[in-house]
Protein backbone atom coordinates (compact mmCIF):
# COMPACT_ATOMS: atom_id res chain seq x y z
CA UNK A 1 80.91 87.93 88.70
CA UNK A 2 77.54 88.99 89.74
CA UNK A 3 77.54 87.92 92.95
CA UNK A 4 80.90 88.67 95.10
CA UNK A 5 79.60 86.20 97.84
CA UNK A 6 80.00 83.27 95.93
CA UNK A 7 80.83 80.20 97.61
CA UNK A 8 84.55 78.74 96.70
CA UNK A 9 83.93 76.65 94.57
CA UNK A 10 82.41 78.18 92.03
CA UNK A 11 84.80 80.89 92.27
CA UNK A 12 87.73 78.66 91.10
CA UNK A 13 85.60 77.74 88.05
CA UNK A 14 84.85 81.33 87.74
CA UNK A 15 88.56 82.22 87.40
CA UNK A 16 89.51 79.25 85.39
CA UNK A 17 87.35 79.02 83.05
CA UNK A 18 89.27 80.43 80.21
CA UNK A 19 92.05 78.27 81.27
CA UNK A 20 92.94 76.24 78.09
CA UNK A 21 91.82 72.44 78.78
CA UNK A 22 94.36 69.02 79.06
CA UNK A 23 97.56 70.75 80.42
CA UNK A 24 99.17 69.81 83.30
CA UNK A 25 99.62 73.05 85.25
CA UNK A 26 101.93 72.29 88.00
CA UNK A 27 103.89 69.98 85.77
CA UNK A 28 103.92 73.71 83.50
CA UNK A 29 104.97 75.66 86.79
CA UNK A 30 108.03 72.88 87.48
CA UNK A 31 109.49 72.96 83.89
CA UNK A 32 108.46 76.55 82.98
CA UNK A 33 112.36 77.60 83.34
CA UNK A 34 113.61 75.02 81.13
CA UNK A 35 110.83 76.02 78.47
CA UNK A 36 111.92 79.81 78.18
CA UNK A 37 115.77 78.85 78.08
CA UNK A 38 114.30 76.51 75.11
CA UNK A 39 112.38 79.24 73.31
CA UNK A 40 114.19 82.25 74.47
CA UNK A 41 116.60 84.36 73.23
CA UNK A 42 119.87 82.97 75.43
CA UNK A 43 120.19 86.67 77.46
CA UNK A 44 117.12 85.35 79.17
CA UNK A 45 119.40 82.69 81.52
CA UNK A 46 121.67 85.27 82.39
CA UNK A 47 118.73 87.35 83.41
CA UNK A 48 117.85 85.32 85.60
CA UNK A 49 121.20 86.36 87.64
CA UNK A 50 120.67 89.97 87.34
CA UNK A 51 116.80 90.93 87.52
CA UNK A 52 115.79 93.37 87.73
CA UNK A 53 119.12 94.91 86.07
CA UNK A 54 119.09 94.41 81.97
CA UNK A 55 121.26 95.06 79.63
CA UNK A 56 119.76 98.03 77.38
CA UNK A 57 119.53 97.10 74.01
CA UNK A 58 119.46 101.21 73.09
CA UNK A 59 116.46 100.39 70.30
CA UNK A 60 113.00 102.62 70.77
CA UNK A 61 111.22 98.96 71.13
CA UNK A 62 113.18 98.05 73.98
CA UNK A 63 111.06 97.73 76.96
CA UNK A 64 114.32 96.75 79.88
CA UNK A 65 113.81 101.46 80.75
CA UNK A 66 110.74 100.27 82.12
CA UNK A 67 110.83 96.71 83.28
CA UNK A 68 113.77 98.00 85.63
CA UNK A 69 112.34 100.77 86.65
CA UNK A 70 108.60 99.16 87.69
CA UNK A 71 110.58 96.30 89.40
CA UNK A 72 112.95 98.83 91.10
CA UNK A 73 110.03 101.09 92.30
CA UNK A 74 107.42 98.20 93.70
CA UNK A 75 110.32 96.90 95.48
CA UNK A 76 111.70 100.45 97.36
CA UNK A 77 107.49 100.78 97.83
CA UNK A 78 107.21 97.76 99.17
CA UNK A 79 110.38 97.80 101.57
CA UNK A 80 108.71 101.83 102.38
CA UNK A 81 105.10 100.12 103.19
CA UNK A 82 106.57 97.18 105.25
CA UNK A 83 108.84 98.93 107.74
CA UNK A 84 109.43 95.99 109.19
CA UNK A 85 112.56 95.88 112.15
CA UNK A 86 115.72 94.67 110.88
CA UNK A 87 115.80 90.50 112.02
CA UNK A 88 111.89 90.82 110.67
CA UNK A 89 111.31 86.91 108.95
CA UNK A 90 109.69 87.88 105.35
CA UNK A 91 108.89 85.20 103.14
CA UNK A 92 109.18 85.45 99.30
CA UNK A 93 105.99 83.47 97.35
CA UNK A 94 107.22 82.22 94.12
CA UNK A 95 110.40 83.48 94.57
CA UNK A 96 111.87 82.31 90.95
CA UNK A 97 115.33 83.26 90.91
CA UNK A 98 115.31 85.08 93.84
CA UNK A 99 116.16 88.72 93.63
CA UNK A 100 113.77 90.03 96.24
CA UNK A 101 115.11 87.48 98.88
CA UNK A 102 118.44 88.59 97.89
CA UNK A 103 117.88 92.10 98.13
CA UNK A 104 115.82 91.43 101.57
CA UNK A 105 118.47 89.67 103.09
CA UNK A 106 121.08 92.09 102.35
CA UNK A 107 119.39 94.98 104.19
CA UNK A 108 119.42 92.50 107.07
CA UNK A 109 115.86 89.99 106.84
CA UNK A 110 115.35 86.80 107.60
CA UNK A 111 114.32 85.32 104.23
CA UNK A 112 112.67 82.24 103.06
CA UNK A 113 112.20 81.86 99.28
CA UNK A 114 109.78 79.38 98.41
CA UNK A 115 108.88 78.63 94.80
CA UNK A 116 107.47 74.99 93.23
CA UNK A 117 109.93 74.78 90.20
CA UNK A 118 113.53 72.94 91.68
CA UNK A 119 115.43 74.83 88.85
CA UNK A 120 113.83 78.23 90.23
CA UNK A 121 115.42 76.88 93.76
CA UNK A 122 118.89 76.13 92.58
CA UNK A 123 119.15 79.18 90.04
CA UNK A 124 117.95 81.24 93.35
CA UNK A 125 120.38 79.61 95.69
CA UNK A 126 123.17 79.72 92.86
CA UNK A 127 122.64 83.59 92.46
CA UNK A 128 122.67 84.60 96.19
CA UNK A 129 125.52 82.69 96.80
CA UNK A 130 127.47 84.35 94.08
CA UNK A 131 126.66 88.03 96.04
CA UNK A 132 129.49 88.68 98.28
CA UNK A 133 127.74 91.10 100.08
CA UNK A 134 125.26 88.88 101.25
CA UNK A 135 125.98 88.01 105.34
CA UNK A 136 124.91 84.23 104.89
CA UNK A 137 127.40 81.34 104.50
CA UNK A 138 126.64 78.49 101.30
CA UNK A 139 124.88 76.51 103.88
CA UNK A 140 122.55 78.75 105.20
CA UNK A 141 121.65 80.39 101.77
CA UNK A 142 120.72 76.61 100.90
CA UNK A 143 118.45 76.35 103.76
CA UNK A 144 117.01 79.79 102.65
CA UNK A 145 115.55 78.24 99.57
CA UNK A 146 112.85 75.89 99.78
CA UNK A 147 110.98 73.74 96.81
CA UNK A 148 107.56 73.84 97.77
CA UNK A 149 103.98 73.99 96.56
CA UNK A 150 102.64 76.11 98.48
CA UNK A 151 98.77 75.46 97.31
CA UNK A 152 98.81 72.14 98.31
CA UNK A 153 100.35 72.09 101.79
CA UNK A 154 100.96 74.64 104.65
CA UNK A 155 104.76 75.05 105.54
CA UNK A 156 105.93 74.07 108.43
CA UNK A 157 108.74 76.88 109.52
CA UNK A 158 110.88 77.01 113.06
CA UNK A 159 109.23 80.47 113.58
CA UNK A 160 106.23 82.61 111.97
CA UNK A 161 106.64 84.97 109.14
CA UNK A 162 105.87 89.09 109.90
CA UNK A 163 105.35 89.78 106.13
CA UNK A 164 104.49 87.44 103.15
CA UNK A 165 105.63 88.97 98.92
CA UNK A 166 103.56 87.40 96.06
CA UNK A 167 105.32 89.71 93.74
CA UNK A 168 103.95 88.54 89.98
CA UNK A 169 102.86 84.91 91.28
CA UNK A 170 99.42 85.18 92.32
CA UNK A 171 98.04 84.87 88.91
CA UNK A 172 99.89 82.06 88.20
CA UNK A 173 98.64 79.45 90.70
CA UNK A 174 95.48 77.34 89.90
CA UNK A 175 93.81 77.42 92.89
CA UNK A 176 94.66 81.05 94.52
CA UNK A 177 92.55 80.82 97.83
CA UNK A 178 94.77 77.73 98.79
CA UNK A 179 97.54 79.59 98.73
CA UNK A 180 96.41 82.27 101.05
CA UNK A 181 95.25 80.32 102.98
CA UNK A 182 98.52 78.39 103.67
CA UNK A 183 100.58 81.44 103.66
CA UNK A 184 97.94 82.86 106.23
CA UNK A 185 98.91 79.92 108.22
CA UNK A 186 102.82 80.88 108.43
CA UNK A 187 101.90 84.48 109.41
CA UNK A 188 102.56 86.29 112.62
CA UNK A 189 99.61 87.40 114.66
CA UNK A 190 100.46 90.64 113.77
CA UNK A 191 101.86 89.51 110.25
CA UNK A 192 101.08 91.26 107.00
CA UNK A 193 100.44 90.04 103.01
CA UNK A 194 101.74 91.93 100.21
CA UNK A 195 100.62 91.31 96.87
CA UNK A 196 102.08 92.61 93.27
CA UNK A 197 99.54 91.79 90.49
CA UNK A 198 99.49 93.84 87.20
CA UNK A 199 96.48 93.88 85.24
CA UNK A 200 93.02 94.32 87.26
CA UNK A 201 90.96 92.50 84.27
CA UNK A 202 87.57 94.18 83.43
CA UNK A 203 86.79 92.37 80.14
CA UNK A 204 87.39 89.32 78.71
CA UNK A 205 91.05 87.34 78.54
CA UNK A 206 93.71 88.73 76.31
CA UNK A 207 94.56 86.80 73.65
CA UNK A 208 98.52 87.49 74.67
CA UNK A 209 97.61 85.28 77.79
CA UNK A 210 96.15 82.55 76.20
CA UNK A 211 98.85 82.32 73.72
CA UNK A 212 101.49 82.13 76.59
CA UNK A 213 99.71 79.24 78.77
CA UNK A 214 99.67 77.62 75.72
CA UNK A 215 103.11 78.04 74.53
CA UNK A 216 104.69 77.70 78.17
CA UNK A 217 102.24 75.82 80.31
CA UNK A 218 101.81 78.52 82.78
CA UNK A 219 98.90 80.25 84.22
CA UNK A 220 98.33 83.67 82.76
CA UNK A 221 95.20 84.89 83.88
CA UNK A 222 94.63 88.79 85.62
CA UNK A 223 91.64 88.35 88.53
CA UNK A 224 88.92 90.77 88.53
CA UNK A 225 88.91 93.03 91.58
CA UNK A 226 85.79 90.72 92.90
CA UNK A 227 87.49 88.29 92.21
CA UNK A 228 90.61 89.30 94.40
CA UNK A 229 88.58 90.37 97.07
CA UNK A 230 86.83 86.92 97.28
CA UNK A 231 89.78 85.38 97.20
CA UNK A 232 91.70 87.34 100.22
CA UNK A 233 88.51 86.96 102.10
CA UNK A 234 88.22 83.09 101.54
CA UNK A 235 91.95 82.80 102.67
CA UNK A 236 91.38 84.86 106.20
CA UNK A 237 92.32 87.77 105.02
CA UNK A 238 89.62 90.02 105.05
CA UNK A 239 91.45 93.25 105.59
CA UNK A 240 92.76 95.10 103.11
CA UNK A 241 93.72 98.33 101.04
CA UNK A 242 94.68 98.63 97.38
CA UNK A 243 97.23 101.22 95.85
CA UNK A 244 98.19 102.83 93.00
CA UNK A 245 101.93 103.49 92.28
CA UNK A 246 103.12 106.86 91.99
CA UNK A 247 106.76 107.05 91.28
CA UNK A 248 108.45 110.53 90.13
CA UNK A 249 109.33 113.88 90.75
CA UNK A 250 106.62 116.97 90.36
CA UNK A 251 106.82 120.44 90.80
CA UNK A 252 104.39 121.91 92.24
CA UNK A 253 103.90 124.45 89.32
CA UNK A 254 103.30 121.60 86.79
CA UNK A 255 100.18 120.94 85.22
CA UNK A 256 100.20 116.91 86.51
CA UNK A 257 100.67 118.10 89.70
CA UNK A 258 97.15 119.13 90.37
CA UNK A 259 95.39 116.15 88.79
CA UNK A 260 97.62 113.55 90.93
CA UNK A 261 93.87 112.65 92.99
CA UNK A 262 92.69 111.85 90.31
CA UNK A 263 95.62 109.93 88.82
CA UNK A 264 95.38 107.91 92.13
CA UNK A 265 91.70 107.07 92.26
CA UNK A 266 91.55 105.59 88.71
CA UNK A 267 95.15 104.22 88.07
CA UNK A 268 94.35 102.03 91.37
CA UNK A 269 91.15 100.92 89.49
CA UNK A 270 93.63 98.97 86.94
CA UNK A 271 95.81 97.55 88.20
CA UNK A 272 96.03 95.00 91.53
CA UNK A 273 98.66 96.30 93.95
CA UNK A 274 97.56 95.73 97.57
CA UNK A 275 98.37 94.90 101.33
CA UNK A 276 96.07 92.47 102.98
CA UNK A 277 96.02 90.98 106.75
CA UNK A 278 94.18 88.75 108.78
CA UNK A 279 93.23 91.66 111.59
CA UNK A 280 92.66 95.17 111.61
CA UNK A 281 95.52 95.87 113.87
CA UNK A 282 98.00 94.18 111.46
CA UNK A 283 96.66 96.77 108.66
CA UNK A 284 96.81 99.54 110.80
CA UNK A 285 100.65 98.84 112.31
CA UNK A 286 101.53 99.91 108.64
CA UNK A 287 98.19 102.32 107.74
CA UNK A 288 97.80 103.97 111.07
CA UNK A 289 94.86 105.83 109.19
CA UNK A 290 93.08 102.73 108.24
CA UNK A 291 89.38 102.60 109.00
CA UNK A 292 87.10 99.44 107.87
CA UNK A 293 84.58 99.88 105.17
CA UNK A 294 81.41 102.09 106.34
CA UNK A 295 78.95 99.40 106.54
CA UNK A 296 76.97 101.53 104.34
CA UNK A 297 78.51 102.64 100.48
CA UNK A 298 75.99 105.08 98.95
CA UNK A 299 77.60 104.27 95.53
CA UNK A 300 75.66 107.12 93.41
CA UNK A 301 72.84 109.31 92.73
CA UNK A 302 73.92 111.07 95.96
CA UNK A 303 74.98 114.63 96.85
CA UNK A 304 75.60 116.29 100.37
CA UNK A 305 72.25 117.55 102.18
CA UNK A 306 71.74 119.62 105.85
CA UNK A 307 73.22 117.75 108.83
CA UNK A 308 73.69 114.07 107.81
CA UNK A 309 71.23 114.01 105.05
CA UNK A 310 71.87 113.32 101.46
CA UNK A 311 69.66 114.48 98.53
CA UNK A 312 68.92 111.78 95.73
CA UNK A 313 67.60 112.78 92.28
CA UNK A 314 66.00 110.86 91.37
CA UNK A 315 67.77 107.92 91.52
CA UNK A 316 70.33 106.64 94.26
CA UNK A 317 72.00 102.77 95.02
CA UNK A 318 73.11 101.99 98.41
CA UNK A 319 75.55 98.91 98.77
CA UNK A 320 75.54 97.60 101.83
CA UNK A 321 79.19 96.02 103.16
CA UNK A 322 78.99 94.17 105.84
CA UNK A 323 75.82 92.05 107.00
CA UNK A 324 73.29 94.25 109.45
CA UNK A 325 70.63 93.08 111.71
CA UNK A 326 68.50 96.14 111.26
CA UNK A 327 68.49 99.04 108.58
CA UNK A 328 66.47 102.04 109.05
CA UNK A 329 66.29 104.76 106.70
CA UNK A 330 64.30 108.15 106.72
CA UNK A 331 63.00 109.52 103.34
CA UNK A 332 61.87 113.23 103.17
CA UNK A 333 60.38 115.41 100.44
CA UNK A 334 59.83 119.00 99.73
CA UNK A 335 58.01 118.73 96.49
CA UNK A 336 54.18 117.85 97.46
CA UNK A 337 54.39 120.90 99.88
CA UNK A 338 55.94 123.05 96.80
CA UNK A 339 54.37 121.57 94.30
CA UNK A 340 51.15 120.58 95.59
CA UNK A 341 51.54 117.34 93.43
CA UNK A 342 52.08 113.99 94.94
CA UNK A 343 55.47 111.97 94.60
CA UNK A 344 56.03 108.59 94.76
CA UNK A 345 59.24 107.06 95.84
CA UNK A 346 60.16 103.23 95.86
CA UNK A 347 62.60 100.93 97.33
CA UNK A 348 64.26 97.92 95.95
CA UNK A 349 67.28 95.45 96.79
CA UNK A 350 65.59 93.89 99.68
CA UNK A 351 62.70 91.52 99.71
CA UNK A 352 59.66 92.70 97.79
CA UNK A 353 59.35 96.06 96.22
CA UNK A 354 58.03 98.85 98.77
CA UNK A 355 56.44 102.12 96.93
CA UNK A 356 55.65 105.29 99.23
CA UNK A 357 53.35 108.08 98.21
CA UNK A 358 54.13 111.27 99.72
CA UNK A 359 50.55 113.69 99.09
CA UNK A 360 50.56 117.63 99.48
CA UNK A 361 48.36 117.57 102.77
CA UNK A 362 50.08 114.56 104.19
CA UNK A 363 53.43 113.18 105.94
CA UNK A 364 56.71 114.93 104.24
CA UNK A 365 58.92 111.95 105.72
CA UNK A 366 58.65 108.22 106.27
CA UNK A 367 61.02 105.90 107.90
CA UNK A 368 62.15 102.38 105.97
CA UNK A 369 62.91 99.43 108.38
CA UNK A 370 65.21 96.57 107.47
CA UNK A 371 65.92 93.59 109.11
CA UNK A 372 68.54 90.64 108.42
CA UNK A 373 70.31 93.11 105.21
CA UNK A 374 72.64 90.52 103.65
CA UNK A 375 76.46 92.08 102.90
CA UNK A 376 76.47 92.94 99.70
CA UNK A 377 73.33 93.72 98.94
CA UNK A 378 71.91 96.29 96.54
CA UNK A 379 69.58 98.98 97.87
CA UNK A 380 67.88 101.19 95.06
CA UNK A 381 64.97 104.21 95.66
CA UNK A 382 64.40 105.99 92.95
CA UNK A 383 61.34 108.73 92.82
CA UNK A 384 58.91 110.00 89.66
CA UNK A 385 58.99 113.78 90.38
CA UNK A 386 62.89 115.71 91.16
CA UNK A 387 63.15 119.75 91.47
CA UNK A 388 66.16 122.27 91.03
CA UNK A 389 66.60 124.48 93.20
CA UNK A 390 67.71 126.86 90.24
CA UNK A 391 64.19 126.94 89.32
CA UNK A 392 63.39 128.71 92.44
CA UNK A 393 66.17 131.80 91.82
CA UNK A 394 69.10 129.59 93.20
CA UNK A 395 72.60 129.39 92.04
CA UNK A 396 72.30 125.82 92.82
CA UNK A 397 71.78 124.00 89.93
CA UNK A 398 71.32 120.13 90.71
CA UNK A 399 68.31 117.96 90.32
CA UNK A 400 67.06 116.78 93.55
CA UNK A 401 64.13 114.23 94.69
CA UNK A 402 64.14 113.24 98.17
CA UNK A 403 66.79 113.14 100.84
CA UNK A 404 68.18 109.72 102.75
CA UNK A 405 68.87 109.54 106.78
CA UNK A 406 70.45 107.05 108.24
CA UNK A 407 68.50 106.47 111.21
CA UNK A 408 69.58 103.13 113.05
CA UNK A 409 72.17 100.66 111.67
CA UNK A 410 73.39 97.56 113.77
């Protein structure tokens, strides 16, 4: 999307619209379990009763190593993240047959597993029931289990929920920002959302997904991370932080060790794992290093200057993240009064294009006034004349134009 800011409604189109046309999606979502024990192999029911535990089937092809071990390690991450108090009330989103609740309630939560499909209910209830080591009698693991769609109505519970777990649902629901937004309703002030998506998509819709909705009737569509954004912030969730998994043991003598940063930063680019809340205090209960977005992201083109200055060569773009009443910004140059050429340097992203002309004999600096900076939006200055210090004798070999202040921000 090229606007993140879009309004709702054409956000929902924006997500759908690869969504194959005439099929009844929650009808899909109701019967999907009856459709896989149709077209499945007949392991797949008793799956259902043991996920995330698989039989291995020993062949190179088989994929149950790592299907175990990715459920196995969001779950201990997520139980990690959480640390909720044992008595904490978590609710499970699309619970299907209801492993998480039944691992949750075993380590001593209050669970309620909601999901829309009745036969994902009674498989759920039909599984915990069977675990003796579960401290609930029949009647209260029924009550446990609810049928419900959650994007249509809010739920009405006894008591508030401290942590919601969309683990592998959010994708599938039609209209995501109603669901949020219900779930929102059920939190705790202090309450926290936890959501398990795979694929961050980047490009257009696999062909694997398309084939699936089509075969089973249920949504298979990855969001964009704009789009996942929007959609938290629509739902009153504005706060968040996204993660990537790192599961495994390193010595600190091997060569993986050193390039885990890296690992971090662009794994977490792909995939969708992240923690979201409706205040900054909820975040930071389970972050206590948390800090909201800078209001100012200088996104590239810059490199570290004297004091709080940054150097831009020749080109930098400034996003600005949350809406400002005033902007001001000091340019400076070195290069008419080393040069003895002029320099021009211009401004765009903001109403109309401004173009400053720095001469040898005049000002070295000016200062750029905004007012009324939407969030969002894109600043660009980008200059016709950039230097290197390396020129000059230096070991410092970057190309630099002009440096950026921020002067006044409110």
């Amino acid at each position: 999307m090229n606007s993140p800011d879009i309004s709702e409604e054409r956000l929902l189109a924006d997500i759908n619209k690869d969504l194959p046309p005439g099929i009844d999606w929650k009808q899909g979502a109701k019967t999907y379990l009856s459709e896989v024990f149709q077209q499945q192999r007949p392991e797949q029911k008793s799956y259902l009763y043991t996920k995330p535990f698989a039989v291995l089937g020993g062949g190179p092809e088989d994929i149950s190593h790592k299907t175990f071990a990715d459920l196995m390690q969001n779950f201990i991450n997520l139980f990690s993240l959480l640390a909720l108090p044992g008595g904490s009330r978590v609710l499970d989103v699309a619970c299907g047959s209801g492993w998480i609740s039944q691992f949750l309630t075993k380590l001593g939560y209050d669970v309620v597993g909601i999901d829309i499909a009745p036969d994902m209910i009674d498989t759920a209830r039909e599984r915990v029931k069977g675990d003796q080591l579960v401290p609930k009698t029949p009647e209260e693991i029924d009550r446990m289990f609810v049928t419900h769609d959650i994007e249509a109505d809010s739920l009405q519970l006894a008591r508030p929920v401290d942590a919601a777990i969309l683990e592998s649902c959010l994708h599938h629901f039609l209209d995501p920002v109603s669901a949020l937004r219900n779930i929102r309703e059920a939190l705790a002030p202090n309450g926290i959302v936890l959501i398990l998506e795979g694929e961050c998509r980047t490009g257009p819709l696999k062909a694997e997904y398309t084939d699936a909705m089509d075969r089973y009737h249920t949504i298979e569509r990855p969001y964009t991370r704009n789009q996942l954004t929007r959609i938290m912030d629509l739902a009153g969730l504005p706060f968040h932080e996204f993660f990537c998994p790192v599961n495994g043991w390193y010595s600190p003598r091997a060569p993986e060790t050193g390039a885990l940063p890296l690992a971090v930063e662009a794994v977490s680019k792909t995939i969708n794992k992240c923690v979201c809340a409706p205040t900054e205090a909820s975040l930071k209960r389970i972050l206590p290093w948390w800090q909201s977005e800078a209001a100012l992201h200088f996104v590239e083109g810059f490199s570290p200057g004297a004091g709080s200055k940054l150097w831009v060569a020749p080109y930098g773009r400034i996003r600005v993240r949350q809406p400002l009443r005033t902007l001001a910004l000091q340019v400076a140059t070195v290069i008419p009064a080393t040069s003895g050429a002029p320099q021009n340097v211009s401004l765009y992203g903001h109403g109309d294009p401004q173009k400053f002309c720095f001469h040898p004999l005049g000002s070295d600096s000016v200062v750029i006034e905004m007012n009324q900076v939407p969030r969002r939006a894109e600043l660009i200055l980008c200059s016709d004349a950039a230097f290197s210090p390396a020129w000059s004798g230096s070991n410092d070999l970057r190309i630099l134009s002009f440096s950026v202040e921020v002067l006044r921000l409110a």
